[in-house]
Structures are given as structure tokens and as C-alpha cells.
PDB file of N, CA and C in Angstrom:
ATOM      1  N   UNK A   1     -34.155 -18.710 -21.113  1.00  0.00           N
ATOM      2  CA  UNK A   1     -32.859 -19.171 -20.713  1.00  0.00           C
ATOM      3  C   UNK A   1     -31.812 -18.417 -21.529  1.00  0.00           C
ATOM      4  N   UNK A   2     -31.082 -17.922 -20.641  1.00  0.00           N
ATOM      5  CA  UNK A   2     -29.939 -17.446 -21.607  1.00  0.00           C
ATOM      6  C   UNK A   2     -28.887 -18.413 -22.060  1.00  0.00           C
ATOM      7  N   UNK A   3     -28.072 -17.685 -23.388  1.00  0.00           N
ATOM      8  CA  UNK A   3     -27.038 -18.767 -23.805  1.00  0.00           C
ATOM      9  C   UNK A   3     -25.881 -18.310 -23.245  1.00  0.00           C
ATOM     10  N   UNK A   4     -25.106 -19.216 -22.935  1.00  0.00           N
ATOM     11  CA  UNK A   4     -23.700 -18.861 -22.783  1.00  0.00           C
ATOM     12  C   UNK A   4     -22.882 -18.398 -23.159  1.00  0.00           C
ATOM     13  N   UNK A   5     -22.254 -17.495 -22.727  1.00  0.00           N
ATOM     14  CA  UNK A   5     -21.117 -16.432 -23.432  1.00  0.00           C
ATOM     15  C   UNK A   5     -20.359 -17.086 -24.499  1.00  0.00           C
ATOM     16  N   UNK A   6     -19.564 -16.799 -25.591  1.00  0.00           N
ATOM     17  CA  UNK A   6     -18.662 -17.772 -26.055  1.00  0.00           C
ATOM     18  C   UNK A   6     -17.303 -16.954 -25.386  1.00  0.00           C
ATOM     19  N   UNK A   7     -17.045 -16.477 -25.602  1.00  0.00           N
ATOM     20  CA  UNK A   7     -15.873 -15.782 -24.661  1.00  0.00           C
ATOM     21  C   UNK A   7     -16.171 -15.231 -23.248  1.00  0.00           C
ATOM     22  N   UNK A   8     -16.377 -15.730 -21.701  1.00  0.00           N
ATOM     23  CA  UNK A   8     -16.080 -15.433 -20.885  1.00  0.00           C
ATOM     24  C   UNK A   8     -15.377 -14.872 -20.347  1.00  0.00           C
ATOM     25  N   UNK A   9     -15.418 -13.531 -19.722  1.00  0.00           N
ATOM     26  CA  UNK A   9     -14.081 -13.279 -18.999  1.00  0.00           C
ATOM     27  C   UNK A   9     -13.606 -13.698 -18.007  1.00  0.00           C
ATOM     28  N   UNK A  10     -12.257 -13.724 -18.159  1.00  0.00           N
ATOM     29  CA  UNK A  10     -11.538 -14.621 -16.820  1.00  0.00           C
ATOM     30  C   UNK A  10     -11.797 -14.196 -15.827  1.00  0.00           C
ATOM     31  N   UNK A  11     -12.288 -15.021 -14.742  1.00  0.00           N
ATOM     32  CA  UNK A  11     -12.382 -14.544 -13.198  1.00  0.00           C
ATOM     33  C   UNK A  11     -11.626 -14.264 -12.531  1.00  0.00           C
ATOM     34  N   UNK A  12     -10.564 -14.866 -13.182  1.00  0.00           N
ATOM     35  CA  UNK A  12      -8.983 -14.862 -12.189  1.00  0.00           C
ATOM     36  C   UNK A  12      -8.506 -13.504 -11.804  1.00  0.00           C
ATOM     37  N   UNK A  13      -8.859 -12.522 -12.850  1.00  0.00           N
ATOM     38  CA  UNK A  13      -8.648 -10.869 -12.866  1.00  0.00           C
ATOM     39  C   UNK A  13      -9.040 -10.487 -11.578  1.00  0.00           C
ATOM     40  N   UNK A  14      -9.944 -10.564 -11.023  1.00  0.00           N
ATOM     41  CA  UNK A  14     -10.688 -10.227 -10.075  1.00  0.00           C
ATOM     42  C   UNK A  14     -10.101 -10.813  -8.551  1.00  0.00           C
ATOM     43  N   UNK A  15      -9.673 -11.830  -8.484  1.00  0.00           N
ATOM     44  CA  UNK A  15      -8.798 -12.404  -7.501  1.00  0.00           C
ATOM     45  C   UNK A  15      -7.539 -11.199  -6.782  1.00  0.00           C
ATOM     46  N   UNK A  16      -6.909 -11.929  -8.363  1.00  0.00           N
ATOM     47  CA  UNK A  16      -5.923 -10.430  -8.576  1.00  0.00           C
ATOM     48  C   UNK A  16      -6.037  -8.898  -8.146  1.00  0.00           C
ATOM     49  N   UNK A  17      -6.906  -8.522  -8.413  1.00  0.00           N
ATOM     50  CA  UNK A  17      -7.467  -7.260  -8.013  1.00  0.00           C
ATOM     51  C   UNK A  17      -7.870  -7.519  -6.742  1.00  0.00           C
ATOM     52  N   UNK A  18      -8.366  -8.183  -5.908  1.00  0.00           N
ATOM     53  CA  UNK A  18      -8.599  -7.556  -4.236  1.00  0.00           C
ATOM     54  C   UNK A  18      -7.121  -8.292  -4.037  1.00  0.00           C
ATOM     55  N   UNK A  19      -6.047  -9.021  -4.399  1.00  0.00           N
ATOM     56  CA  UNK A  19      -4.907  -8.964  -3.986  1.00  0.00           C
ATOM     57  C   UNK A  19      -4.222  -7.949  -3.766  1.00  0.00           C
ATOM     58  N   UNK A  20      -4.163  -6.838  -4.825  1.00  0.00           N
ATOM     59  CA  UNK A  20      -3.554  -5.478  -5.105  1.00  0.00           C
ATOM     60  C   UNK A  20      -4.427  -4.773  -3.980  1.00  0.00           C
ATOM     61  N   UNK A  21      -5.396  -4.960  -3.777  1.00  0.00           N
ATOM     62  CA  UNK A  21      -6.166  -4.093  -2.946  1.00  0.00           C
ATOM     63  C   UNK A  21      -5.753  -4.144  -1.717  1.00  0.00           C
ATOM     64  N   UNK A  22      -5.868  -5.304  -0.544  1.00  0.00           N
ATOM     65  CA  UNK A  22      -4.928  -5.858   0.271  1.00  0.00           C
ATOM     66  C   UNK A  22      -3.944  -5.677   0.518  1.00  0.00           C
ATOM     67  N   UNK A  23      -2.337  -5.483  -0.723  1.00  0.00           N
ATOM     68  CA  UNK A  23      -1.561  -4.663  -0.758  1.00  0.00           C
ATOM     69  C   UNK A  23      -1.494  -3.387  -0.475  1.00  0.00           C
ATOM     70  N   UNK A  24      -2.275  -2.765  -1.236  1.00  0.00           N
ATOM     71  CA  UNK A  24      -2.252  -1.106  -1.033  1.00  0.00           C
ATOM     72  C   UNK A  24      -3.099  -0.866   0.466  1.00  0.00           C
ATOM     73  N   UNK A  25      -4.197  -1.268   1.054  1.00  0.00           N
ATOM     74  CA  UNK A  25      -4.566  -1.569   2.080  1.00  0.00           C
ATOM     75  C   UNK A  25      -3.568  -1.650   3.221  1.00  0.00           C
ATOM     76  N   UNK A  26      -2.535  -2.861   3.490  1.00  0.00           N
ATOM     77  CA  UNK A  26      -2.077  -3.182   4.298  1.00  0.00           C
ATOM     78  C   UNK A  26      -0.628  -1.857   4.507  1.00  0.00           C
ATOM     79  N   UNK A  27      -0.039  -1.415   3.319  1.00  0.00           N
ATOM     80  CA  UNK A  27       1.016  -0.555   3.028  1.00  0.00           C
ATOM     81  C   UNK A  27       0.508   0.884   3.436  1.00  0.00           C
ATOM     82  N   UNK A  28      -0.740   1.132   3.233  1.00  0.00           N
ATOM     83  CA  UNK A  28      -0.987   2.331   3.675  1.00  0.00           C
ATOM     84  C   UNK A  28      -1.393   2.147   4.977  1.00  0.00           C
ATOM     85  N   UNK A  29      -2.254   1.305   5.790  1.00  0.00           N
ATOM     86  CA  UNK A  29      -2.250   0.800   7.234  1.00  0.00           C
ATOM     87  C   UNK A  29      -1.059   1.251   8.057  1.00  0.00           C
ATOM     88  N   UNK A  30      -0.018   0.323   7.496  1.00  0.00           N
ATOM     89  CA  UNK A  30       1.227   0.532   8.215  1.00  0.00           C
ATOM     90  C   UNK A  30       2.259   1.447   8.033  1.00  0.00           C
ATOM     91  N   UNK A  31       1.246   2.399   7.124  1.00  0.00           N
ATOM     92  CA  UNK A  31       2.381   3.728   7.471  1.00  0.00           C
ATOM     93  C   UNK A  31       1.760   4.725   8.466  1.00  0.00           C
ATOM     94  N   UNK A  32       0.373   5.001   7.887  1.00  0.00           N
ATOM     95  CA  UNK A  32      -0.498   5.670   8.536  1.00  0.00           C
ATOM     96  C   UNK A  32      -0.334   5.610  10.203  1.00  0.00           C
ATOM     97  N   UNK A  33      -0.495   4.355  10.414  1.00  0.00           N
ATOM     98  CA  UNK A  33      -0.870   4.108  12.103  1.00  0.00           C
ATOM     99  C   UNK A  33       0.427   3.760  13.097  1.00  0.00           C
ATOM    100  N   UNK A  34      -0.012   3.874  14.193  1.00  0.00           N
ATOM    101  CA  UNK A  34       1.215   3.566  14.985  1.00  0.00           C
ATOM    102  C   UNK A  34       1.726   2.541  15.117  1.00  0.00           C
ATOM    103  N   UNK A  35       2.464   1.551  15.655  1.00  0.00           N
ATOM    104  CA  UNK A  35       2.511   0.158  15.918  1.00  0.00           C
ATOM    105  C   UNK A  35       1.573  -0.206  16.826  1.00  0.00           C
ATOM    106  N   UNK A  36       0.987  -0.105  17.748  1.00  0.00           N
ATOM    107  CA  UNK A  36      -0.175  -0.460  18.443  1.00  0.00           C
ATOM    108  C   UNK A  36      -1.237  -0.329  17.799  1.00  0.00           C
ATOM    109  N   UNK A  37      -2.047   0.442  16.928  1.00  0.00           N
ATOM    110  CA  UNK A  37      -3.064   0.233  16.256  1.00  0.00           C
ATOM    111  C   UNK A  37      -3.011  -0.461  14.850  1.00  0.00           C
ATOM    112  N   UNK A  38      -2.207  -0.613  14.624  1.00  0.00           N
ATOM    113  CA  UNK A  38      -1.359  -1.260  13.378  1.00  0.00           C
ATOM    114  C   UNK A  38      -2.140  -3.053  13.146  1.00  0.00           C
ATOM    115  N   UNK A  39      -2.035  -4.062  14.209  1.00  0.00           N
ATOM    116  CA  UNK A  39      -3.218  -5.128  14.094  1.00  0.00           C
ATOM    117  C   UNK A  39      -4.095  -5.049  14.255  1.00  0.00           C
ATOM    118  N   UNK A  40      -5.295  -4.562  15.048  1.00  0.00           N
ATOM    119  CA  UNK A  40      -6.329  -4.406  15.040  1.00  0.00           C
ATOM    120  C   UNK A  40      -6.919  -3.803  13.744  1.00  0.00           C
ATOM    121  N   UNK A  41      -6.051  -2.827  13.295  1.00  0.00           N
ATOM    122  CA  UNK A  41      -7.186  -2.469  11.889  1.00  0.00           C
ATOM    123  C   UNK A  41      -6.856  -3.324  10.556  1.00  0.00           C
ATOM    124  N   UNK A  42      -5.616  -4.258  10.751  1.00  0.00           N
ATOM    125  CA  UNK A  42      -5.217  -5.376   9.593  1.00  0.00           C
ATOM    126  C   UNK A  42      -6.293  -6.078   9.627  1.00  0.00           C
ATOM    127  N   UNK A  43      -6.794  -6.474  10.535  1.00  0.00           N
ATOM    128  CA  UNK A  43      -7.653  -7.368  11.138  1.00  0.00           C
ATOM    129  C   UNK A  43      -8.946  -7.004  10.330  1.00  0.00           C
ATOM    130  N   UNK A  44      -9.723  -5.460  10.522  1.00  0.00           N
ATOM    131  CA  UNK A  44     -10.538  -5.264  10.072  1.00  0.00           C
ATOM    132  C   UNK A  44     -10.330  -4.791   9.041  1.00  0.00           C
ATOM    133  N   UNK A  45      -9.484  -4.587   8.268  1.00  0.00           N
ATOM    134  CA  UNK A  45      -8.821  -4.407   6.335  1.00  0.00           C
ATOM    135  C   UNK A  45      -8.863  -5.865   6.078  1.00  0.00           C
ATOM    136  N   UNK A  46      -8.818  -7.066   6.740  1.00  0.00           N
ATOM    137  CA  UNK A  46      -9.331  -7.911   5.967  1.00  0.00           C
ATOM    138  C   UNK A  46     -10.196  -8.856   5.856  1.00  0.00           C
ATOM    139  N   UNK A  47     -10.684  -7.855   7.306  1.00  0.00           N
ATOM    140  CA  UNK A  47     -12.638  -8.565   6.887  1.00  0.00           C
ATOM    141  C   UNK A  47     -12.973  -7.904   5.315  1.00  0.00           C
ATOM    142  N   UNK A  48     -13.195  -6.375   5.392  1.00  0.00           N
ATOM    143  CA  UNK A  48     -13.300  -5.651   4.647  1.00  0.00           C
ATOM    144  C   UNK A  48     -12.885  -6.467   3.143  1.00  0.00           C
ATOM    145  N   UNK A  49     -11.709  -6.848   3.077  1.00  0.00           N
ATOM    146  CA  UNK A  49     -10.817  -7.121   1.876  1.00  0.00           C
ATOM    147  C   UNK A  49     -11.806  -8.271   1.418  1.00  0.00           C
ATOM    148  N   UNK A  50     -12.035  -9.105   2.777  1.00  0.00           N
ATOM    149  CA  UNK A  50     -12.977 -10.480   2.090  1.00  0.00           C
ATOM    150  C   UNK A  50     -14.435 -10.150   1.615  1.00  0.00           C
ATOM    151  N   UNK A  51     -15.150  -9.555   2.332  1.00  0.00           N
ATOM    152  CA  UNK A  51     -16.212  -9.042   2.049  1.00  0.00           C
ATOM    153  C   UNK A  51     -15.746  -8.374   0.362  1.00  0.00           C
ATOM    154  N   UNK A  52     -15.071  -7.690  -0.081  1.00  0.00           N
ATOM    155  CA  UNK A  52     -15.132  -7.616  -1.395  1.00  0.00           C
ATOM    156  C   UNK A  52     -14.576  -8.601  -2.164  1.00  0.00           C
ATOM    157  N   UNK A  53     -13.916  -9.372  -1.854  1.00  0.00           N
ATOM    158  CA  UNK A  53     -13.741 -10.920  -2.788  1.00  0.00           C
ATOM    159  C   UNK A  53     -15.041 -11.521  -3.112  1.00  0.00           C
ATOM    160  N   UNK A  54     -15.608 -11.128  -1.830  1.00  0.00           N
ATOM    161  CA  UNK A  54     -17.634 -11.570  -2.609  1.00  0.00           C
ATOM    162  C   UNK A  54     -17.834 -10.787  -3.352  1.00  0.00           C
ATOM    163  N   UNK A  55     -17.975  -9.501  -3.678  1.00  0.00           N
ATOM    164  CA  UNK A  55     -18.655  -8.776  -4.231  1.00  0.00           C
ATOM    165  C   UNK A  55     -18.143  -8.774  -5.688  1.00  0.00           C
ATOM    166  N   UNK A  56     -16.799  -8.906  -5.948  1.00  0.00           N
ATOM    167  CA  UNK A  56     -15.974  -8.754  -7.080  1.00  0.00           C
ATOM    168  C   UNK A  56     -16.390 -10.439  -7.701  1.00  0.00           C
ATOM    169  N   UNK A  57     -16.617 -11.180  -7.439  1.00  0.00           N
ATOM    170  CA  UNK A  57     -16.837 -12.166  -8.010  1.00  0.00           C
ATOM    171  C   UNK A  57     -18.263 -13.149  -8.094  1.00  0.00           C
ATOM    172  N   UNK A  58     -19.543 -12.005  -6.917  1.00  0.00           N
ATOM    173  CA  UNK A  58     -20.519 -12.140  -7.288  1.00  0.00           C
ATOM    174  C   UNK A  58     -21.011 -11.382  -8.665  1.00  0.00           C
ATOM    175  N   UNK A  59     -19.929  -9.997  -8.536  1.00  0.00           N
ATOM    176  CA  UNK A  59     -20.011  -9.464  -9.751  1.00  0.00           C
ATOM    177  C   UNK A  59     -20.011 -10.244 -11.541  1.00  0.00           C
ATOM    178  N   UNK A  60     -18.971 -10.915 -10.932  1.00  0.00           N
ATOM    179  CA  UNK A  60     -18.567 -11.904 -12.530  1.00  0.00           C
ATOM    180  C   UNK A  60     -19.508 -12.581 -13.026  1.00  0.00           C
ATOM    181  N   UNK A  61     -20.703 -12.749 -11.781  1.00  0.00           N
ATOM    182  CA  UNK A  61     -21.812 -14.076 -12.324  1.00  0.00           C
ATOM    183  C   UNK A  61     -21.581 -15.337 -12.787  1.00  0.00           C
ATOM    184  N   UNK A  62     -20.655 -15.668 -12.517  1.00  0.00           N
ATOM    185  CA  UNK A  62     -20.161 -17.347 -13.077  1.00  0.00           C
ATOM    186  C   UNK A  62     -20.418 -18.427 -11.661  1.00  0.00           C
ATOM    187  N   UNK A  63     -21.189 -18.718 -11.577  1.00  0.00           N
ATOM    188  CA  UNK A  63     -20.773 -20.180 -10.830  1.00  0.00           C
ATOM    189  C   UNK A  63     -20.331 -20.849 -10.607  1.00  0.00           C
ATOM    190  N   UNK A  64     -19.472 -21.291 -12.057  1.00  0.00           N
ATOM    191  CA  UNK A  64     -18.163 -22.144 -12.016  1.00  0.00           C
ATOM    192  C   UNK A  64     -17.328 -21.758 -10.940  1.00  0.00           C
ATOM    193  N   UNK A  65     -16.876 -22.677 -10.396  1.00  0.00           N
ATOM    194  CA  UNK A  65     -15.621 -22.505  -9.433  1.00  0.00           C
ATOM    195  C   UNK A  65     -15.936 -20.929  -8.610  1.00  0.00           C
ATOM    196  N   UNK A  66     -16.852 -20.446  -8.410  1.00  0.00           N
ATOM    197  CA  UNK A  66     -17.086 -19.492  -7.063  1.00  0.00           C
ATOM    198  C   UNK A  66     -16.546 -19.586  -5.980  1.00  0.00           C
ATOM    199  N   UNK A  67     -16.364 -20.518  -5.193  1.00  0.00           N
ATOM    200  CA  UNK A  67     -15.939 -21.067  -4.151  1.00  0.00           C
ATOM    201  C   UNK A  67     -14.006 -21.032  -4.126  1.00  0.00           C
ATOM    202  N   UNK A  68     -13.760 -21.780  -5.302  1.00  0.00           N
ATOM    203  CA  UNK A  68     -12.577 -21.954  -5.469  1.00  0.00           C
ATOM    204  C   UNK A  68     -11.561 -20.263  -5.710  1.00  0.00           C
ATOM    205  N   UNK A  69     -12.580 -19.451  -5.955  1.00  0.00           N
ATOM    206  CA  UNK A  69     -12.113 -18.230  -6.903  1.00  0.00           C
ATOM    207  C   UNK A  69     -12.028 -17.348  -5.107  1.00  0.00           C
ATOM    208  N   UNK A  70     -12.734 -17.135  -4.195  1.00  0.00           N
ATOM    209  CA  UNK A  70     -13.479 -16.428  -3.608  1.00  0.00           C
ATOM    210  C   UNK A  70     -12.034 -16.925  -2.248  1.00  0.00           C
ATOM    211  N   UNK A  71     -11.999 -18.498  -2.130  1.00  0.00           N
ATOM    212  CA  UNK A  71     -11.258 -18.551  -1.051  1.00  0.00           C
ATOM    213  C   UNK A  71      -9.614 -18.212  -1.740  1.00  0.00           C
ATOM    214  N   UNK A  72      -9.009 -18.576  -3.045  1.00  0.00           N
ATOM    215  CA  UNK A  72      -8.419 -17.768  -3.754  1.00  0.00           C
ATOM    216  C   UNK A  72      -7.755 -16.105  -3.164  1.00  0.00           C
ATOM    217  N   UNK A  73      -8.915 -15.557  -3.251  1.00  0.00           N
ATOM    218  CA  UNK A  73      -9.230 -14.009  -2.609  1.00  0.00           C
ATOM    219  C   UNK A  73      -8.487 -13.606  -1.456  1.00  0.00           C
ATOM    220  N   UNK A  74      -9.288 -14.830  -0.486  1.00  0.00           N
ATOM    221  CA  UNK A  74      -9.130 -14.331   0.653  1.00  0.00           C
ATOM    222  C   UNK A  74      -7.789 -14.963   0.938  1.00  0.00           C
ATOM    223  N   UNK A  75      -7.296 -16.503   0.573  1.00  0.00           N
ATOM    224  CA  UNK A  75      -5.998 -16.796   1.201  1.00  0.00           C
ATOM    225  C   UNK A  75      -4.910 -15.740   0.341  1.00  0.00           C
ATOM    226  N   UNK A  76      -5.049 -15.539  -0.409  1.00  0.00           N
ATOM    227  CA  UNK A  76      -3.781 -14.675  -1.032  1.00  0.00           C
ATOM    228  C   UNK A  76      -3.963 -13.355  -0.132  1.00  0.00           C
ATOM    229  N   UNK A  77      -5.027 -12.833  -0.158  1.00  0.00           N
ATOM    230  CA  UNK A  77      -5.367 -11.404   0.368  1.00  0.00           C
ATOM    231  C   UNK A  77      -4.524 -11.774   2.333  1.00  0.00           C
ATOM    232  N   UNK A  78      -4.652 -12.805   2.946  1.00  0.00           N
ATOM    233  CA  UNK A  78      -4.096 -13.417   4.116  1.00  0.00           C
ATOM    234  C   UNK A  78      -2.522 -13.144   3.999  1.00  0.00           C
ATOM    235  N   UNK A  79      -2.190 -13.718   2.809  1.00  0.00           N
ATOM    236  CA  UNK A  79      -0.873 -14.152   2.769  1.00  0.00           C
ATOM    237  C   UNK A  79       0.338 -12.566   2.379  1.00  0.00           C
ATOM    238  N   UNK A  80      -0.511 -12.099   1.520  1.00  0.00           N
ATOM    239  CA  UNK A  80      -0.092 -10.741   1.435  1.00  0.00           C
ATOM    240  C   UNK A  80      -0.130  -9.642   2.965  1.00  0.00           C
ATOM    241  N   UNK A  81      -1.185  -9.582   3.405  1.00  0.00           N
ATOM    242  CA  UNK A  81      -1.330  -8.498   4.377  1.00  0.00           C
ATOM    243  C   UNK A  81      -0.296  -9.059   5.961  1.00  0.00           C
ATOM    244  N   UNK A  82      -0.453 -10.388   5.687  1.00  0.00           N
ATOM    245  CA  UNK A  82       0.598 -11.232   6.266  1.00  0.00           C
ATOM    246  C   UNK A  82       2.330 -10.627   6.302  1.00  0.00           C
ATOM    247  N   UNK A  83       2.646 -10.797   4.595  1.00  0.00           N
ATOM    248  CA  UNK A  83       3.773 -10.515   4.768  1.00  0.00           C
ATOM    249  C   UNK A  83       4.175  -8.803   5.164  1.00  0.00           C
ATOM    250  N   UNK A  84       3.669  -8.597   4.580  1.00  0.00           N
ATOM    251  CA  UNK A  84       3.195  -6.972   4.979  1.00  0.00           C
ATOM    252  C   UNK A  84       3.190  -6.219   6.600  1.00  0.00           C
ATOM    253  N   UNK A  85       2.853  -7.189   7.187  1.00  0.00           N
ATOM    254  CA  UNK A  85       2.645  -7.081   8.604  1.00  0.00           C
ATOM    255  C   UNK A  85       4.217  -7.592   8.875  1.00  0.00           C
ATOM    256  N   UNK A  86       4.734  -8.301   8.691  1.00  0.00           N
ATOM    257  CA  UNK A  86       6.050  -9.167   8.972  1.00  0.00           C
ATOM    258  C   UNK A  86       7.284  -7.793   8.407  1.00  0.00           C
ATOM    259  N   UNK A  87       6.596  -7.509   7.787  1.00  0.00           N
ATOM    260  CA  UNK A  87       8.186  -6.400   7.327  1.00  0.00           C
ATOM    261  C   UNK A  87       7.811  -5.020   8.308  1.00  0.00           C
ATOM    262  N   UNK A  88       6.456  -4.869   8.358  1.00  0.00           N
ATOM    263  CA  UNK A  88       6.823  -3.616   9.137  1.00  0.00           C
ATOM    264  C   UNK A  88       6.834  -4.258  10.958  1.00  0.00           C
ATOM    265  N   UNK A  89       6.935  -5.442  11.422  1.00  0.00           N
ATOM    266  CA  UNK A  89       6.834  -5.782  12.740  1.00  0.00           C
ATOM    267  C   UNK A  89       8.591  -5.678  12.421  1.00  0.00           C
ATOM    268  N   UNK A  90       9.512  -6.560  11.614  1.00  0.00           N
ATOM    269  CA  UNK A  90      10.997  -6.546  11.868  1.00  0.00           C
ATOM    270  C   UNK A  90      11.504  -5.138  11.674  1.00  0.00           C
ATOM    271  N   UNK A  91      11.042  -4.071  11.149  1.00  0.00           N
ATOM    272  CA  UNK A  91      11.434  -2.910  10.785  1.00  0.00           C
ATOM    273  C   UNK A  91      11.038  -2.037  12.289  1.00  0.00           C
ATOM    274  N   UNK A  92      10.000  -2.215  12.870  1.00  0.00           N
ATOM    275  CA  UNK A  92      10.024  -1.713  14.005  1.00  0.00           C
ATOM    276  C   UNK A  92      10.797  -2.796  14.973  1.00  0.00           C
ATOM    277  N   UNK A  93      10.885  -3.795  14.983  1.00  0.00           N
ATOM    278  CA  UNK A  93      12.147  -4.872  15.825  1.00  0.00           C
ATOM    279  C   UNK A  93      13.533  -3.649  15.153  1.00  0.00           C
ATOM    280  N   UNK A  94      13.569  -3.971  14.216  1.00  0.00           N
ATOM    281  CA  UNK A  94      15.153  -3.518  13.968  1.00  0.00           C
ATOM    282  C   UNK A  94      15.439  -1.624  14.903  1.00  0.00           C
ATOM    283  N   UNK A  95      14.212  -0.945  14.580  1.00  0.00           N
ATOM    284  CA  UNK A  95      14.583   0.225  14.950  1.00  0.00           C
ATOM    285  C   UNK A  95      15.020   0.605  16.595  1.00  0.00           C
ATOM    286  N   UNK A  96      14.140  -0.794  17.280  1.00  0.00           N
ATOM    287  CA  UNK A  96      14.528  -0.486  18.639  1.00  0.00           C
ATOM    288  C   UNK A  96      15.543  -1.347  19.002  1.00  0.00           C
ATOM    289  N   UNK A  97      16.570  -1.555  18.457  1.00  0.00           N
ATOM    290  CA  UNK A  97      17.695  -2.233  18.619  1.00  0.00           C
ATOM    291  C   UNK A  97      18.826  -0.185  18.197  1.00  0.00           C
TER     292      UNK A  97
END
């Protein structure tokens, strides 16, 4: 049996990090692509994005709060690529005005 760390590292780092990822993800998406292909691949940037919220925090090996850490991930990683999507949908609204 192993003993427990006395200093753990925070998991929270890791949250954080596929947040930034998601960011840079969604920002380069929506420059890259046109407005028509522009949701469909958000869509699959954040399967992608979730699928590594597992990996980054199966990485950590903690059990504690897995669940809590992981959906964490993915609603922020949502909420970001979200807003992200919202500035470049009014920015193409605004241009065809």
C-alpha cells in the first residue's frame, strides 16, 4: 500500500489548463474557418477538449473529487468556447450590417 503524499498537487491546475486550451482552440477555430464550418468543428474541439479533461486528471491520480474536477473541465471548457462563439457570431452579425 502506498502512503499518501504529504503535499499533493492541486488538481485545480489542470482544470485550468484544458480551459486555456478551449480558449486557444476555439480562437484559432474561428479565425481559421469560415462561418459555416465554424460550429460543426466547435462541436468537435469540444468533444476533443473533454476527452482531455479525462486524461489531464486521470493523469493527477487522485480520486478525490474526480468527478467534481472533470465536469469542472468540461462546463468551463462549454462556457468559454461558448462565449467565443458569441463574439465571433455578433462580429460576423455586425459586418453584414
Amino acid at each position: 500500500m502506498s502512503e499518501p503524499a504529504l503535499a499533493p498537487r492541486n488538481a485545480f491546475h489542470g482544470v485550468i489548463a484544458v480551459w486555456i486550451v478551449s480558449l486557444v482552440t476555439a480562437l484559432t477555430l474561428g479565425v481559421v474557418l469560415s462561418e459555416q464550418d465554424r460550429v460543426p468543428w466547435l462541436v468537435i474541439a469540444f468533444g476533443g477538449v473533454v476527452l482531455l479533461g479525462f486524461a489531464v486528471q486521470l493523469a493527477y491520480g487522485r480520486a478525490q473529487g474526480f468527478i467534481a474536477r472533470v465536469a469542472a473541465s468540461a462546463a468551463g471548457s462549454l462556457v468559454v468556447m461558448g462565449l467565443v462563439s458569441a463574439v465571433f457570431a455578433l462580429s460576423a452579425l455586425a459586418a453584414a450590417f
